[in-house]
C-alpha atoms as a PDB file:
ATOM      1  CA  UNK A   1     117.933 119.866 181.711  1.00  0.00           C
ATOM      2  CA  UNK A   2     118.523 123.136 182.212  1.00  0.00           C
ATOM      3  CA  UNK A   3     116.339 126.630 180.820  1.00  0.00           C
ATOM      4  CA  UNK A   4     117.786 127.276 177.931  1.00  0.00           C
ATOM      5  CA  UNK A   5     117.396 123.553 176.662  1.00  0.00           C
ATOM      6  CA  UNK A   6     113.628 124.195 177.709  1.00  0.00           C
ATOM      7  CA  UNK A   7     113.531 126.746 175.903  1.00  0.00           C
ATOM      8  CA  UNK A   8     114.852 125.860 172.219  1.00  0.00           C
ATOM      9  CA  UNK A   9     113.397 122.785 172.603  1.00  0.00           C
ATOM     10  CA  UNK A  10     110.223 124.624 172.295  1.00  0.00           C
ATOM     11  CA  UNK A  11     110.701 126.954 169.968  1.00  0.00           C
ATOM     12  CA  UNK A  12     111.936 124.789 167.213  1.00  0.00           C
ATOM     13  CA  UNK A  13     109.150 123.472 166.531  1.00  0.00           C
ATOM     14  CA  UNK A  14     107.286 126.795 166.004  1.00  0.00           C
ATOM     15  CA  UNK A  15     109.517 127.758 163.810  1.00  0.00           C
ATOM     16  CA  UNK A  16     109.165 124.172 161.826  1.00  0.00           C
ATOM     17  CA  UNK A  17     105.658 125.092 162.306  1.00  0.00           C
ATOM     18  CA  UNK A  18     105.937 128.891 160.459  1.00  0.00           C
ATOM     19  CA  UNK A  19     107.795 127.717 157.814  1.00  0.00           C
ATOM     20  CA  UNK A  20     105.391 124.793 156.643  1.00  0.00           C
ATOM     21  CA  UNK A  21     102.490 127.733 157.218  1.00  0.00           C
ATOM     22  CA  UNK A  22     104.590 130.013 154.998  1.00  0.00           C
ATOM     23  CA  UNK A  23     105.132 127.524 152.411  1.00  0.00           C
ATOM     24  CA  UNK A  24     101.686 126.738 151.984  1.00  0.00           C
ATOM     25  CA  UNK A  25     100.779 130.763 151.506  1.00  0.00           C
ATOM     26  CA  UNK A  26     103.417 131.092 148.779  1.00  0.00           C
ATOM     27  CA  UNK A  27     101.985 128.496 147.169  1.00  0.00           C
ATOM     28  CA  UNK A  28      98.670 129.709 147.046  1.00  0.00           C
ATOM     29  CA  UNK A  29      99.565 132.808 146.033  1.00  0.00           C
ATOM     30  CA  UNK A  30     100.459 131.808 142.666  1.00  0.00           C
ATOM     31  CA  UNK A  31     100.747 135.291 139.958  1.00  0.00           C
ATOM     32  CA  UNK A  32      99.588 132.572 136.638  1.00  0.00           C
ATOM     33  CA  UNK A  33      97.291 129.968 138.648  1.00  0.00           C
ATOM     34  CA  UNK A  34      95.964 127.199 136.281  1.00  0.00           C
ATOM     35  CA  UNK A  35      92.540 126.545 135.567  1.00  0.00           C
ATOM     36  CA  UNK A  36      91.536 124.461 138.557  1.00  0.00           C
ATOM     37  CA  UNK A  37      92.908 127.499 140.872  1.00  0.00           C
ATOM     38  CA  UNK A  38      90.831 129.751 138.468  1.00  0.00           C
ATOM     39  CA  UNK A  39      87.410 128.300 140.015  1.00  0.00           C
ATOM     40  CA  UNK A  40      88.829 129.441 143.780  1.00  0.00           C
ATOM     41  CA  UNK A  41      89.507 132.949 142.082  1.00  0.00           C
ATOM     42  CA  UNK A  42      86.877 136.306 142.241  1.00  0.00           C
ATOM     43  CA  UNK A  43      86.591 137.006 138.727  1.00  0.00           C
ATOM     44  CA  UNK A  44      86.531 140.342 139.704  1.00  0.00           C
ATOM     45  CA  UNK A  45      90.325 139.309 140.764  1.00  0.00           C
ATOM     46  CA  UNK A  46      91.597 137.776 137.721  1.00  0.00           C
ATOM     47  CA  UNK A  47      91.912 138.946 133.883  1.00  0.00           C
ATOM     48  CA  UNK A  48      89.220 136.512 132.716  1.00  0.00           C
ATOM     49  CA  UNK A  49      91.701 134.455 130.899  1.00  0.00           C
ATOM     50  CA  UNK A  50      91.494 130.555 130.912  1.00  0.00           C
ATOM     51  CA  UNK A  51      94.251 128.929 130.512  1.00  0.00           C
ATOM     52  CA  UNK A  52      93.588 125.581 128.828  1.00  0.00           C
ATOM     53  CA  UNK A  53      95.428 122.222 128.935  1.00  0.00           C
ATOM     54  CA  UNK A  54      95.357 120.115 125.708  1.00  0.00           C
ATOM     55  CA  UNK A  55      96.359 117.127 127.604  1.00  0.00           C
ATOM     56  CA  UNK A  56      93.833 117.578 129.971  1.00  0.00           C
ATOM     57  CA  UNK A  57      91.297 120.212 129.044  1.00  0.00           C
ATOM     58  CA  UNK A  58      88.392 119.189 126.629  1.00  0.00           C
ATOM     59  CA  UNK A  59      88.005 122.005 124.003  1.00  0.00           C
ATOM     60  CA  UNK A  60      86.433 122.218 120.617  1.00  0.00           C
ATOM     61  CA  UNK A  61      88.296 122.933 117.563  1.00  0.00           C
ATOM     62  CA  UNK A  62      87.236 124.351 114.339  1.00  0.00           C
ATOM     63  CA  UNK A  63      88.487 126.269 111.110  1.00  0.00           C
ATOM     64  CA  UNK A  64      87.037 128.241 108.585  1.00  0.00           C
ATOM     65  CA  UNK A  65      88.850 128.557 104.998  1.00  0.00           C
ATOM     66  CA  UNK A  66      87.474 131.708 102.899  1.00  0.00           C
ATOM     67  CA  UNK A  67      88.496 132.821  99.095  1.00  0.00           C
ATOM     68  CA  UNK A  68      87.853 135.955  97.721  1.00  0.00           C
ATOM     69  CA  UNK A  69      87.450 135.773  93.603  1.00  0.00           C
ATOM     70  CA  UNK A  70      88.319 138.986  91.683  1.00  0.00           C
ATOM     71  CA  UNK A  71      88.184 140.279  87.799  1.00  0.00           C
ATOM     72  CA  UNK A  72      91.135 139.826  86.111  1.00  0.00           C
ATOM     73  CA  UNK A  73      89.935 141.238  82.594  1.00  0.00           C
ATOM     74  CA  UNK A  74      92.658 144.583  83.271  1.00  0.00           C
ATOM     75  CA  UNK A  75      95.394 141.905  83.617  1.00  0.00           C
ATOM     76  CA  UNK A  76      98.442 142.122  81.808  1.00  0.00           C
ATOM     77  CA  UNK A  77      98.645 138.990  80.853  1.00  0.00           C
ATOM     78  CA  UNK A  78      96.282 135.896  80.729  1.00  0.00           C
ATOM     79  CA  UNK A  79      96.817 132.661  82.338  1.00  0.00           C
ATOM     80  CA  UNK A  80      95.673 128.942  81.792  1.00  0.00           C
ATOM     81  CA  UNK A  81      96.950 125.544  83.532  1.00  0.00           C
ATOM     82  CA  UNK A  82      96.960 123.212  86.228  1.00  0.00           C
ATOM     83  CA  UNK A  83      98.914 122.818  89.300  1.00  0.00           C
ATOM     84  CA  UNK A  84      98.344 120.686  91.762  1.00  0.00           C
ATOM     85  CA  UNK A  85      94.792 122.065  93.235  1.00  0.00           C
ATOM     86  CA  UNK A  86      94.945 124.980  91.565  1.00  0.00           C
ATOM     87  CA  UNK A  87      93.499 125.715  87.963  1.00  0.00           C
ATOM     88  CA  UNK A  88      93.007 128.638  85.720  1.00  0.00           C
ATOM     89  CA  UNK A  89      90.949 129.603  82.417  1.00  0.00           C
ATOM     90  CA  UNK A  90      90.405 132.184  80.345  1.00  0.00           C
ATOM     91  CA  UNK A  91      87.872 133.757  77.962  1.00  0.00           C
ATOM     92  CA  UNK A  92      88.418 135.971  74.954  1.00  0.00           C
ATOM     93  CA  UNK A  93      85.757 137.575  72.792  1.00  0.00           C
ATOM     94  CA  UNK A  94      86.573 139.460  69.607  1.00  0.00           C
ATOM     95  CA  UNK A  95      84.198 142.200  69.283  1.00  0.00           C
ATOM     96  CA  UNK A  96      83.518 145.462  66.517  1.00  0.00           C
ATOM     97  CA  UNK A  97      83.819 142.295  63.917  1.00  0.00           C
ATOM     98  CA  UNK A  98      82.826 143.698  60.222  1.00  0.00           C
ATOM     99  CA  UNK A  99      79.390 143.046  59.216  1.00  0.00           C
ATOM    100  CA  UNK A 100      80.398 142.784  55.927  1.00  0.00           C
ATOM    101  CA  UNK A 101      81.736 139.623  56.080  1.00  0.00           C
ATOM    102  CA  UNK A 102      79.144 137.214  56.816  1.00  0.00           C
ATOM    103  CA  UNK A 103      79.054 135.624  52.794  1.00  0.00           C
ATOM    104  CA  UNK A 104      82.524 134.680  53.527  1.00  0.00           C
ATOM    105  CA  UNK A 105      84.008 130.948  53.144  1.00  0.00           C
ATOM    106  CA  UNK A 106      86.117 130.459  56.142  1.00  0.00           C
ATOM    107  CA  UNK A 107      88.837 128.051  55.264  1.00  0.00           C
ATOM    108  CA  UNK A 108      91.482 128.579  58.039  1.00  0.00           C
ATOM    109  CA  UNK A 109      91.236 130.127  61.653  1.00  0.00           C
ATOM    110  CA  UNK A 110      94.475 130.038  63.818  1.00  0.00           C
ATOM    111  CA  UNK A 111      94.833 132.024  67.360  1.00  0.00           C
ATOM    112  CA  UNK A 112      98.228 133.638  68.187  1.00  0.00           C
ATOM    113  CA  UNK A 113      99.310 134.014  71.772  1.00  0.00           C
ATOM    114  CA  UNK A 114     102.565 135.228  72.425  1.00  0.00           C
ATOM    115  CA  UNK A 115     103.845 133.865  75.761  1.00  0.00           C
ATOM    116  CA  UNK A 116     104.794 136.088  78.676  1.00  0.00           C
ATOM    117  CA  UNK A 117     107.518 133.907  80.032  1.00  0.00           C
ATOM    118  CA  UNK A 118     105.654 133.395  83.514  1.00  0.00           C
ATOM    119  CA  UNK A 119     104.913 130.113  85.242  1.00  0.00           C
ATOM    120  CA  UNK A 120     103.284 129.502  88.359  1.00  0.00           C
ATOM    121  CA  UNK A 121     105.738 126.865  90.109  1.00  0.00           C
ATOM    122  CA  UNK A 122     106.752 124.222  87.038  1.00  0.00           C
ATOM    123  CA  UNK A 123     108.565 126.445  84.202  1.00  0.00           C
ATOM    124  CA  UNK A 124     109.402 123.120  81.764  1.00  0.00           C
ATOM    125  CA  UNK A 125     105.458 121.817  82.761  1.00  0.00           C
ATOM    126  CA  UNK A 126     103.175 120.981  79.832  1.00  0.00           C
ATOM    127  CA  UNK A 127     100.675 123.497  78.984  1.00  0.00           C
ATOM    128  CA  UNK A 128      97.714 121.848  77.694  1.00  0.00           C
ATOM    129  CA  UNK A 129      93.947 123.414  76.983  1.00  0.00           C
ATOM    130  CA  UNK A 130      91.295 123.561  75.055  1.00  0.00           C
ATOM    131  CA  UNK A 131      88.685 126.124  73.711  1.00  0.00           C
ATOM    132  CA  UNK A 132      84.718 125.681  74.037  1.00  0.00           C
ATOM    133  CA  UNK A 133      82.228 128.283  72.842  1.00  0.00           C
ATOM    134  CA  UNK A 134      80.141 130.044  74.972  1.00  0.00           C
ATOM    135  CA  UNK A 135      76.947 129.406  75.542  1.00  0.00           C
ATOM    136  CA  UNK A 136      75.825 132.204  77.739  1.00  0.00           C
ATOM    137  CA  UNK A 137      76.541 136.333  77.378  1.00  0.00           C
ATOM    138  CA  UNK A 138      79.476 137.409  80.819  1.00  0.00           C
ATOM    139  CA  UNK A 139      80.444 140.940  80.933  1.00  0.00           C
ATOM    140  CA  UNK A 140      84.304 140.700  80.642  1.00  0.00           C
ATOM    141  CA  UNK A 141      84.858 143.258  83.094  1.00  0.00           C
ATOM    142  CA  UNK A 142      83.390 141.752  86.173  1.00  0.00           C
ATOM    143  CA  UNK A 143      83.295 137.748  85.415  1.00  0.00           C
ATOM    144  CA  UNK A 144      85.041 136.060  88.267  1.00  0.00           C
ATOM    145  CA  UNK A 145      86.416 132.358  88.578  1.00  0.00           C
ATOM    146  CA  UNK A 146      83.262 130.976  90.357  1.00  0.00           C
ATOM    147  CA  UNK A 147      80.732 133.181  88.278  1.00  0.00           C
ATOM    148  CA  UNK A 148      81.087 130.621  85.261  1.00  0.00           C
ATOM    149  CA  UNK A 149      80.005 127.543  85.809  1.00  0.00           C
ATOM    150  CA  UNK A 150      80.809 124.280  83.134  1.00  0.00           C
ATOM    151  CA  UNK A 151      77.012 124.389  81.744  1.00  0.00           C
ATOM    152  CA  UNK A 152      77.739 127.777  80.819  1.00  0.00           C
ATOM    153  CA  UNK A 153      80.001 126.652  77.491  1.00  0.00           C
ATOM    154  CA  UNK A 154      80.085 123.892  75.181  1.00  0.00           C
ATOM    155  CA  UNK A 155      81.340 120.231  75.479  1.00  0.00           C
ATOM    156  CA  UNK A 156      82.950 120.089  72.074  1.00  0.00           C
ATOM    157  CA  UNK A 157      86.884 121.437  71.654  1.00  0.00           C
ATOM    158  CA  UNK A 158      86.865 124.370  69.257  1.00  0.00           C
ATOM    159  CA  UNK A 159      90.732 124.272  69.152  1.00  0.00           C
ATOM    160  CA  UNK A 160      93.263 123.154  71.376  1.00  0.00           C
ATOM    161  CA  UNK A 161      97.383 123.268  72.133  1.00  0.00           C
ATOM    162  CA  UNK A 162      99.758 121.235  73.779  1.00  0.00           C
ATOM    163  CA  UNK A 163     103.148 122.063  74.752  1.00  0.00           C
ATOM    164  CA  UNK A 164     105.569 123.756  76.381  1.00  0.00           C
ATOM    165  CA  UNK A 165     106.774 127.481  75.553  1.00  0.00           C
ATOM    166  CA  UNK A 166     109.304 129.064  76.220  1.00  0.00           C
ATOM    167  CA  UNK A 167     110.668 132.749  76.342  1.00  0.00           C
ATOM    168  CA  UNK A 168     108.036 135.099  74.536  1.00  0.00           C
ATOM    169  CA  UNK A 169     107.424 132.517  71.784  1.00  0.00           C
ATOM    170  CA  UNK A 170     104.284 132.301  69.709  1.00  0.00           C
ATOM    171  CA  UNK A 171     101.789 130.155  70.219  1.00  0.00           C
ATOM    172  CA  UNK A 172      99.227 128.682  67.285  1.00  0.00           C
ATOM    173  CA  UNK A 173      95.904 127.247  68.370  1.00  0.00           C
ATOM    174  CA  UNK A 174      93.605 126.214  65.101  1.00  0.00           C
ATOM    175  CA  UNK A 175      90.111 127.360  65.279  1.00  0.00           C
ATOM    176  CA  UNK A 176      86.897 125.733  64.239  1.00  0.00           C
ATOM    177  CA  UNK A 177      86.346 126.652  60.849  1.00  0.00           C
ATOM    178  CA  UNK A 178      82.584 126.822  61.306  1.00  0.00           C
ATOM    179  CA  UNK A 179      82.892 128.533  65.040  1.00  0.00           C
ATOM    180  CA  UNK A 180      84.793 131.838  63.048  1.00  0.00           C
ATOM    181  CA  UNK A 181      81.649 131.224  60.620  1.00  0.00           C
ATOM    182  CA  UNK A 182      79.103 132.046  63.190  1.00  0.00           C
ATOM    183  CA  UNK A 183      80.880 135.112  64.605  1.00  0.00           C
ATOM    184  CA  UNK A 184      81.202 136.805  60.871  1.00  0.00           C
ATOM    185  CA  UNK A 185      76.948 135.996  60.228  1.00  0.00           C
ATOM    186  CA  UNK A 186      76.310 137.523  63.920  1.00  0.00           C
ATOM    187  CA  UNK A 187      78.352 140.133  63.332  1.00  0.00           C
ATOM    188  CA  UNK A 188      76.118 141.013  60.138  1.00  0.00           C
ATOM    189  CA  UNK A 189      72.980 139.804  61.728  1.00  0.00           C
ATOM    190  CA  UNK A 190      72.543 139.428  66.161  1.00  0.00           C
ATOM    191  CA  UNK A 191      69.114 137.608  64.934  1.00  0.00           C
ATOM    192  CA  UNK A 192      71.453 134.917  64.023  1.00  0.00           C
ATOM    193  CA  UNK A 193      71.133 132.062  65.984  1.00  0.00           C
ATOM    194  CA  UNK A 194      75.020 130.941  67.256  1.00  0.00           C
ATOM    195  CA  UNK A 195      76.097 134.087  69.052  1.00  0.00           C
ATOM    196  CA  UNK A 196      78.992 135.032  69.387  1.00  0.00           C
ATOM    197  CA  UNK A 197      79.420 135.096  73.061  1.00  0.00           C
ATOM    198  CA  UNK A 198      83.424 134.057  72.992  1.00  0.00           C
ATOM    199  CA  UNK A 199      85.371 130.869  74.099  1.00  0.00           C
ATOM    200  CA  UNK A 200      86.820 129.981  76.675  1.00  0.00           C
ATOM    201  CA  UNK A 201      90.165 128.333  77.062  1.00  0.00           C
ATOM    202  CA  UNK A 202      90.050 125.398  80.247  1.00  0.00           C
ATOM    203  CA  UNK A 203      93.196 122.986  80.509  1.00  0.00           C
ATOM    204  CA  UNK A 204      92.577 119.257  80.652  1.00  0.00           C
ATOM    205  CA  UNK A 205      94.201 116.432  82.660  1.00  0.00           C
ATOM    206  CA  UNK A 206      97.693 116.817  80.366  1.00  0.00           C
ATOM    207  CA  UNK A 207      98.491 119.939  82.010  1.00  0.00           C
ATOM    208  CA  UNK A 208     100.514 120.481  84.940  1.00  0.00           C
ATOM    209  CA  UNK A 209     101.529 123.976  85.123  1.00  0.00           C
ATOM    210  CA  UNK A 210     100.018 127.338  84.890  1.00  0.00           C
ATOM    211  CA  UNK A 211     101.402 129.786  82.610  1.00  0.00           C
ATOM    212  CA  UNK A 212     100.760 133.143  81.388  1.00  0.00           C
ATOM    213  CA  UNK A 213     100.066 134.880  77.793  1.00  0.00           C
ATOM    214  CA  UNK A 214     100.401 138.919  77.173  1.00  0.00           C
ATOM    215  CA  UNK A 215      96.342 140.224  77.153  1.00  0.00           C
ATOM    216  CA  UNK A 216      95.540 142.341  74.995  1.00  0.00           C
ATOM    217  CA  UNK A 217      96.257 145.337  77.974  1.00  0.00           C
ATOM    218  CA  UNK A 218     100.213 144.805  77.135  1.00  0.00           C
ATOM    219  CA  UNK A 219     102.540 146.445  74.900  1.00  0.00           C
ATOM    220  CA  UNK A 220     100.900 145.793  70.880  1.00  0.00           C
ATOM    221  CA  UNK A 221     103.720 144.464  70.222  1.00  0.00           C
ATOM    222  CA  UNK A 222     103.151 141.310  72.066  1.00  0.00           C
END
């Protein structure tokens, strides 16, 4: 064998040798190193952030839901219904009633809503309520979905509709006689002992849509 044989011979495998030592410091040199190179890490190295395996991590999950209610008594329009697991009443008081009224005989007492033509999701859905007195005084103007609370009105219907409207077409709910009674005596006496706190419209099982009814904040004409 001659020198030069001598002499590869020996440097191959130092260079086998730098490559596998080469290898092994690009490896550890990793820019996004997972969570078990993390621990090896300085903090003071690293951005802090853990990167965390679902299939091998162990993490706790959790969610919070939140709602926010607001007054809707400067709403254009008014809207009652069901769909799915949403659901949405309304109340309506008639106030500055005539006190001099109260000997009256009331022999008919029918509600006109004129609908708005708006639906939330089902526009050929059944719309389906029906109207309880109040039992307790609300402030209109700041009364909120989860502020009224079913102990807070009757459990006999004063009125009720069923159907499905269409366009801007009138609506006729019948009133309790006796319910339009109380509201003319109060009106001529507040010592009178049904007040006249309002009703409130809340759709039963037969509805499945929401839909909406001009307030009394829209055009007179509706």
């Amino acid at each position: 064998m001659n020198l030069s044989d001598s002499r590869s011979s020996k440097i191959f495998p130092l260079k086998i040798l730098f490559l596998l030592i080469a290898a092994i410091l690009v490896q550890s040199c990793e820019d996004n190193p997972n969570d078990l190179g993390l621990i090896f890490v300085p903090a003071s190295d690293t951005t802090r952030t853990r990167f965390l395996d679902s299939q091998a991590d162990t993490m706790n999950i959790a969610q919070t839901n939140y709602k926010k209610y607001i007054n809707t008594s400067l709403s254009t329009k008014i809207l009652v219904g069901n769909y799915q697991n949403y659901q949405s009443k309304f109340m309506l008081k008639f106030k500055d009633i005539s006190p001099d009224y109260d000997s009256s005989t009331v022999t008919s007492a029918i509600l006109t809503l004129r609908y708005s033509d708006y639906f939330f999701e089902n526009e050929t859905g059944q719309t389906s309520f029906n109207a309880y007195r109040m039992n307790a005084d609300y402030n209109y103007s700041t009364v909120t979905f989860d502020s009224v609370p079913s102990s807070s009105y009757g459990t006999i219907s004063m009125g009720n509709y069923s159907g499905s409207p269409v366009d801007t077409q009138k609506v006729e709910v019948p009133l309790n006689n006796q319910l339009i009674k109380d509201w003319l005596e109060y009106a001529a006496d507040t010592s009178y002992s049904n007040k006249n706190f309002g009703i409130i419209f809340v759709p039963d099982a037969g509805s499945n849509v929401i839909k909406g009814f001009y307030s009394s904040n829209n055009d007179l004409a509706f």
